[in-house]
PDB file of N, CA and C in Angstrom:
ATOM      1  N   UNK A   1       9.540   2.846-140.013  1.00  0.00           N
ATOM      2  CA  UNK A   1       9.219   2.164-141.250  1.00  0.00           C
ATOM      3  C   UNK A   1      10.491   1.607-141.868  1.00  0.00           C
ATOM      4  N   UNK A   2      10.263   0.236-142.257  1.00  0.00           N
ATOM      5  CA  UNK A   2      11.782  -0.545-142.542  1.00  0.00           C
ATOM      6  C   UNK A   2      11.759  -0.646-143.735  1.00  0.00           C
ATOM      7  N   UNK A   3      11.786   0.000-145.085  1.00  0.00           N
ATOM      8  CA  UNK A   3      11.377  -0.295-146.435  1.00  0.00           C
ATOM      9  C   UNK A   3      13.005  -1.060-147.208  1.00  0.00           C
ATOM     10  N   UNK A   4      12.596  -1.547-147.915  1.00  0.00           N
ATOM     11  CA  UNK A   4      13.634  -3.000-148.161  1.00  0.00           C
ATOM     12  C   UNK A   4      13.404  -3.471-149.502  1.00  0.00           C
ATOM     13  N   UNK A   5      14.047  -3.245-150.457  1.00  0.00           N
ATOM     14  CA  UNK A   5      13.853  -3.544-151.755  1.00  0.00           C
ATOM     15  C   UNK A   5      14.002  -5.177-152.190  1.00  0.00           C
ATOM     16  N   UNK A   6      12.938  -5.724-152.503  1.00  0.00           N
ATOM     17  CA  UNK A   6      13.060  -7.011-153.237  1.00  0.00           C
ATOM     18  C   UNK A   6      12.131  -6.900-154.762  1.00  0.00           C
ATOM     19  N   UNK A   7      12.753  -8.135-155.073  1.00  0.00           N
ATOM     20  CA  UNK A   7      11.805  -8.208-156.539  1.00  0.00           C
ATOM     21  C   UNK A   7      10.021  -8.906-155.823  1.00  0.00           C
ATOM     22  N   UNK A   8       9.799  -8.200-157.029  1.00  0.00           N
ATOM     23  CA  UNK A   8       8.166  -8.307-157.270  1.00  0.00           C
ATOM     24  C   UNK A   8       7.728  -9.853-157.274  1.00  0.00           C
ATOM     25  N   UNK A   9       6.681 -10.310-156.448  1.00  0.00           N
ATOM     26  CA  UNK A   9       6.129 -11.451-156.523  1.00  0.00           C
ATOM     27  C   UNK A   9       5.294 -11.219-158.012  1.00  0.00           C
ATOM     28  N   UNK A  10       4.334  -9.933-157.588  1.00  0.00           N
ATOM     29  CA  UNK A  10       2.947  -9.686-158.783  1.00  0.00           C
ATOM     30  C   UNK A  10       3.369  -8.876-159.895  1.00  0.00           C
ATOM     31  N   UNK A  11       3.980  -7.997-159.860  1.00  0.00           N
ATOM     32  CA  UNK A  11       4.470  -7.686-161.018  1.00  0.00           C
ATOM     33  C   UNK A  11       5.801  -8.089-161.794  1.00  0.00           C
ATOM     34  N   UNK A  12       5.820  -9.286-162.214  1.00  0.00           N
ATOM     35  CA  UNK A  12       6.849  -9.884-162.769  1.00  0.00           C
ATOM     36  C   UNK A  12       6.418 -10.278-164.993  1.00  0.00           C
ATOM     37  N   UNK A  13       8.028  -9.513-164.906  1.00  0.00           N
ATOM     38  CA  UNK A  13       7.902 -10.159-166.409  1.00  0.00           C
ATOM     39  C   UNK A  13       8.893 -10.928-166.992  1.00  0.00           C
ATOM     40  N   UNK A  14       9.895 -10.326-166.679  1.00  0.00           N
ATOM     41  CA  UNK A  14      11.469 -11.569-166.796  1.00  0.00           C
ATOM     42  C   UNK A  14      11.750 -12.502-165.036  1.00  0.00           C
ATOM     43  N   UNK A  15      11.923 -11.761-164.440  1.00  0.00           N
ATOM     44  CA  UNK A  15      12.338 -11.452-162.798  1.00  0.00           C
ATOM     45  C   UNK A  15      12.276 -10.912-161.759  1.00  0.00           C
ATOM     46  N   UNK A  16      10.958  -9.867-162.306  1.00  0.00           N
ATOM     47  CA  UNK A  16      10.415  -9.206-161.337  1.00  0.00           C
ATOM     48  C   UNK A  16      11.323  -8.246-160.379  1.00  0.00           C
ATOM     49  N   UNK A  17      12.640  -7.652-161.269  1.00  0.00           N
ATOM     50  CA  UNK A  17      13.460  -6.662-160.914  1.00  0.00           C
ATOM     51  C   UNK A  17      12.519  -5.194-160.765  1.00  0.00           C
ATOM     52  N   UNK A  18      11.987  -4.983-162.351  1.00  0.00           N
ATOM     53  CA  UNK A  18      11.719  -3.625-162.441  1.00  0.00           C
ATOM     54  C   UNK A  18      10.414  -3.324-162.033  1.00  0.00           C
ATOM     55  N   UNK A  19       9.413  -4.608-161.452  1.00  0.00           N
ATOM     56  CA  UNK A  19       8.466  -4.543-160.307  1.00  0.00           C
ATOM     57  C   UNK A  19       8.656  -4.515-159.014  1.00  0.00           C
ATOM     58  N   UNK A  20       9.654  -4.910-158.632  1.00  0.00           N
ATOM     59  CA  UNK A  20      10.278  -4.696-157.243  1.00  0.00           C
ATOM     60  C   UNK A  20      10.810  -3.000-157.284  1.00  0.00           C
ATOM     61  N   UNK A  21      11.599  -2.950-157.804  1.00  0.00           N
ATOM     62  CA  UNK A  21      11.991  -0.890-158.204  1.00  0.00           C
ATOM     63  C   UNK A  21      10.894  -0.770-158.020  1.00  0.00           C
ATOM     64  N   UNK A  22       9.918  -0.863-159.036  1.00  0.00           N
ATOM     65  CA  UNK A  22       8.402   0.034-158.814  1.00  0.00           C
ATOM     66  C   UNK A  22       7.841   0.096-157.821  1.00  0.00           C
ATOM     67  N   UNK A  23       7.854  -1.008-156.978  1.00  0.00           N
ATOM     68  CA  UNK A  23       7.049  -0.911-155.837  1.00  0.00           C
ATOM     69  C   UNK A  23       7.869  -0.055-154.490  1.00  0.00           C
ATOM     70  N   UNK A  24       9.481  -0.494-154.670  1.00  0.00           N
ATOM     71  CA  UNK A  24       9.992   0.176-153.887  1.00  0.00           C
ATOM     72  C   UNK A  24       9.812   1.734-153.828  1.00  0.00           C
ATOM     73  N   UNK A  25      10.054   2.193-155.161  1.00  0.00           N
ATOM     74  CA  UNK A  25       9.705   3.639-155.336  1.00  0.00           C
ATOM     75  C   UNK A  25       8.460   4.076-155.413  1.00  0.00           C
ATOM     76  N   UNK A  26       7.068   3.165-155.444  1.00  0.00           N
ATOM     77  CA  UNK A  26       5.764   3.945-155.651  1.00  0.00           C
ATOM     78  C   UNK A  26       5.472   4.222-156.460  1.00  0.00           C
ATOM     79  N   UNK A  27       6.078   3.695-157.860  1.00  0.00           N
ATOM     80  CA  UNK A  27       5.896   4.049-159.430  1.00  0.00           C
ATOM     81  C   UNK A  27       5.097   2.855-160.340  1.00  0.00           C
ATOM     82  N   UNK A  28       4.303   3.123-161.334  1.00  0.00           N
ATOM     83  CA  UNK A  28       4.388   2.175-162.156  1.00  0.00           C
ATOM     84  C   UNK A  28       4.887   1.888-162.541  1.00  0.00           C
ATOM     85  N   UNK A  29       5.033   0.209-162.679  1.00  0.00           N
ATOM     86  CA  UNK A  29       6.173  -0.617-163.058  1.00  0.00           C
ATOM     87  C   UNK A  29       6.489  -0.667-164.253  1.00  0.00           C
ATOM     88  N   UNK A  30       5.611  -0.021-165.340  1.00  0.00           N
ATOM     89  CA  UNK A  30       5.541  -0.065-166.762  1.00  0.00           C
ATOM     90  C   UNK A  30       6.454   1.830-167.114  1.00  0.00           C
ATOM     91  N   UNK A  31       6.545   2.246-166.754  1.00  0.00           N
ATOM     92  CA  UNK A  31       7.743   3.359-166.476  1.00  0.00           C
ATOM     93  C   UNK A  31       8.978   2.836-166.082  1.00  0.00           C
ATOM     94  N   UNK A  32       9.629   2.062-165.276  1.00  0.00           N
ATOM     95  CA  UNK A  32      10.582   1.631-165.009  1.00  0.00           C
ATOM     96  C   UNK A  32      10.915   0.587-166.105  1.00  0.00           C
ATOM     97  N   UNK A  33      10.294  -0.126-166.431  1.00  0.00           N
ATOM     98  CA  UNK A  33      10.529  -0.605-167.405  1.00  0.00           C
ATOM     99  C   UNK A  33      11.176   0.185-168.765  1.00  0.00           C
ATOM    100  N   UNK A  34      10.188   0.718-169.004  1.00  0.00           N
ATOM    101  CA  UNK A  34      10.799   2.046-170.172  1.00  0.00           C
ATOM    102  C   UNK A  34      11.928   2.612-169.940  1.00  0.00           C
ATOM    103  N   UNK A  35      12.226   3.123-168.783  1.00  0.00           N
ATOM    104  CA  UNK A  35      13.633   3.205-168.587  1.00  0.00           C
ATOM    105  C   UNK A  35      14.331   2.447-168.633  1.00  0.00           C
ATOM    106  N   UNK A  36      14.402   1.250-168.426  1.00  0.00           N
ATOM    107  CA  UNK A  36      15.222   0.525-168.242  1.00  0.00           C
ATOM    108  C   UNK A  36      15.466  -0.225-169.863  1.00  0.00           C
ATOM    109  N   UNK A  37      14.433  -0.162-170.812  1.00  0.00           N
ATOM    110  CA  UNK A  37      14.904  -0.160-172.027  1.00  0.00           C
ATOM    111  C   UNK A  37      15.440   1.029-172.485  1.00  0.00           C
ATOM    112  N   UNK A  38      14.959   1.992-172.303  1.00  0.00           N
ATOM    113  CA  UNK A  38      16.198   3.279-172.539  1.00  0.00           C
ATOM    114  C   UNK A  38      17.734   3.274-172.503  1.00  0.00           C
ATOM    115  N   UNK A  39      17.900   2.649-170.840  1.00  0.00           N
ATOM    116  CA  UNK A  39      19.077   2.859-170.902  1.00  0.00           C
ATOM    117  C   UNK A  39      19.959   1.634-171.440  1.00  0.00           C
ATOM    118  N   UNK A  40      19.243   0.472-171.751  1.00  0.00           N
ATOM    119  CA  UNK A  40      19.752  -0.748-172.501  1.00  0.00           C
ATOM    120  C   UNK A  40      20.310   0.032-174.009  1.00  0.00           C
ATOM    121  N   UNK A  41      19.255   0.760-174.448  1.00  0.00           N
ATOM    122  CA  UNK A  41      19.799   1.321-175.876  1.00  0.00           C
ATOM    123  C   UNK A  41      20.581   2.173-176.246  1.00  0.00           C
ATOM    124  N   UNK A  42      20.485   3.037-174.882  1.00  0.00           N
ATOM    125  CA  UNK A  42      21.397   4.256-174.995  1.00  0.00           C
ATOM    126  C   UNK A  42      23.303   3.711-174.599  1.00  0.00           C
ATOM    127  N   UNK A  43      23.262   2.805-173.555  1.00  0.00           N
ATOM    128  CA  UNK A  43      24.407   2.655-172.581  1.00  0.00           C
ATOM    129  C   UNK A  43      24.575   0.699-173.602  1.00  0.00           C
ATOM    130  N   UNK A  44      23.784   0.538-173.520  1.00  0.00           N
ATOM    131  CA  UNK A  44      24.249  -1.103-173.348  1.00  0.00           C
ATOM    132  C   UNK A  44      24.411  -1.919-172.137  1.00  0.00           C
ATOM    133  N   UNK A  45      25.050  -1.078-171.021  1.00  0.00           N
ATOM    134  CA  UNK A  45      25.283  -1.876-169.838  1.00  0.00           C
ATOM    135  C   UNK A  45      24.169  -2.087-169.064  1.00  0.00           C
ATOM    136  N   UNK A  46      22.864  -1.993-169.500  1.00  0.00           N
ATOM    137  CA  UNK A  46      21.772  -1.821-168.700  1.00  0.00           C
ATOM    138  C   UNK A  46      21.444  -3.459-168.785  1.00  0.00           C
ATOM    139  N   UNK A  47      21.958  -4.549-170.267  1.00  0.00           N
ATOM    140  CA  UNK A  47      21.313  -5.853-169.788  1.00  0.00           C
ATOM    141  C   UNK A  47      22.407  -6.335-168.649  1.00  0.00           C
ATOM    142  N   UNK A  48      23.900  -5.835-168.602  1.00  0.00           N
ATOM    143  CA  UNK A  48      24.493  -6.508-167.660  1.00  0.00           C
ATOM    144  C   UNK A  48      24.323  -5.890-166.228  1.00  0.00           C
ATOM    145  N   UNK A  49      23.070  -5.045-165.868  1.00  0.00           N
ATOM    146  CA  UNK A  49      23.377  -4.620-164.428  1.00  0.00           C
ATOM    147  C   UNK A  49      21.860  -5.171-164.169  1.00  0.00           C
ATOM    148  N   UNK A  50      21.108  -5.106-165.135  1.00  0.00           N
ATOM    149  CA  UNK A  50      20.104  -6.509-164.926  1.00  0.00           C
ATOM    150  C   UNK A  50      19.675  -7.530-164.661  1.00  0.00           C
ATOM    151  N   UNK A  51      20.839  -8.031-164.905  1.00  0.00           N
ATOM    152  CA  UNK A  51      21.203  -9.989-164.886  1.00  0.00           C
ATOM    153  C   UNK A  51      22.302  -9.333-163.105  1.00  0.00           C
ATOM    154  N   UNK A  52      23.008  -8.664-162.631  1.00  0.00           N
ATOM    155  CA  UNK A  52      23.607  -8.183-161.571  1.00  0.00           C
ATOM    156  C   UNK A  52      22.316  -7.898-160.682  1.00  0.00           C
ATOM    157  N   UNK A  53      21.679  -7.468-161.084  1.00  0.00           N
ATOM    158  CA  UNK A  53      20.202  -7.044-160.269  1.00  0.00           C
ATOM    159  C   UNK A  53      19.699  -8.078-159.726  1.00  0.00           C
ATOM    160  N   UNK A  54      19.142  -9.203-161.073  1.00  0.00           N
ATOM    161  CA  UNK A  54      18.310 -10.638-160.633  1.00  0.00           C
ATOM    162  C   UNK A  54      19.016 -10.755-159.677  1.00  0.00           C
ATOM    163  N   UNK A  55      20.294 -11.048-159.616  1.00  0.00           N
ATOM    164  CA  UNK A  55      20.923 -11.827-158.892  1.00  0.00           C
ATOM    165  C   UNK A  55      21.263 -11.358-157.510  1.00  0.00           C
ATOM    166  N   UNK A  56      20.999 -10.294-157.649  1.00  0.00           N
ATOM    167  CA  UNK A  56      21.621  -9.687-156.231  1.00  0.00           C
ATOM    168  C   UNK A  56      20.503  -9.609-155.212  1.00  0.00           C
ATOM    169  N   UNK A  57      19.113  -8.975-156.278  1.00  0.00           N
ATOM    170  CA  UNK A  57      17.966  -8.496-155.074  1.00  0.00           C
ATOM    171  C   UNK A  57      17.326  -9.715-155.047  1.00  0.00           C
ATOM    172  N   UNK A  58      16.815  -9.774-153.697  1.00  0.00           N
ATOM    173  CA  UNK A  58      15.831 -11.230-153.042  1.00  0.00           C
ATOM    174  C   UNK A  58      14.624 -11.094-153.695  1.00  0.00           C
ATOM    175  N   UNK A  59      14.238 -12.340-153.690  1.00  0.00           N
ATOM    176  CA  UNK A  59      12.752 -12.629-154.007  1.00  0.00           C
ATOM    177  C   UNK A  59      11.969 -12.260-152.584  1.00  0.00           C
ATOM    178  N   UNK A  60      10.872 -11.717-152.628  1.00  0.00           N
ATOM    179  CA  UNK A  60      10.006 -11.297-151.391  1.00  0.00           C
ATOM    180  C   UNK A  60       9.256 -11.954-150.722  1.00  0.00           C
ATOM    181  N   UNK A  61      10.004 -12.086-149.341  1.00  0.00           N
ATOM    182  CA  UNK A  61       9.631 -13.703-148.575  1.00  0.00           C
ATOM    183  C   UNK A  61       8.195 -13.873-148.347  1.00  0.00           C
ATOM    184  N   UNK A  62       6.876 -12.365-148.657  1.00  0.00           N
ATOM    185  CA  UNK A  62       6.004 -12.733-148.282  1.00  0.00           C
ATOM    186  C   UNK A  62       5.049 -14.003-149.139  1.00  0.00           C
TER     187      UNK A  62
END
């Protein structure tokens, strides 16, 4: 099994980062999300590893 993280075609709300996480991990995507505003509020560096994220993980060729 070759599992391979890309962003989300179907679950997209900015970029379909924290639907791609979700799917990679098997989670709802609306939990990852929450975290991921968590750690925006707690850290701050969470919008710049976000915009590092878009950019890094592929869109999903299917």
């Amino acid at each position: 099994m070759n599992k391979r993280l890309y962003k989300s075609n179907d679950n997209i709300m900015i970029n379909g980062v924290c639907g791609g996480i979700a799917e990679y991990l098997d989670m709802d995507p609306t939990l990852i999300r929450l975290g991921w505003v968590l750690f925006c509020a707690l850290g701050g560096s969470g919008i710049i590893a976000y915009i590092i994220a878009a950019i890094i993980i592929p869109r999903n060729p299917r």
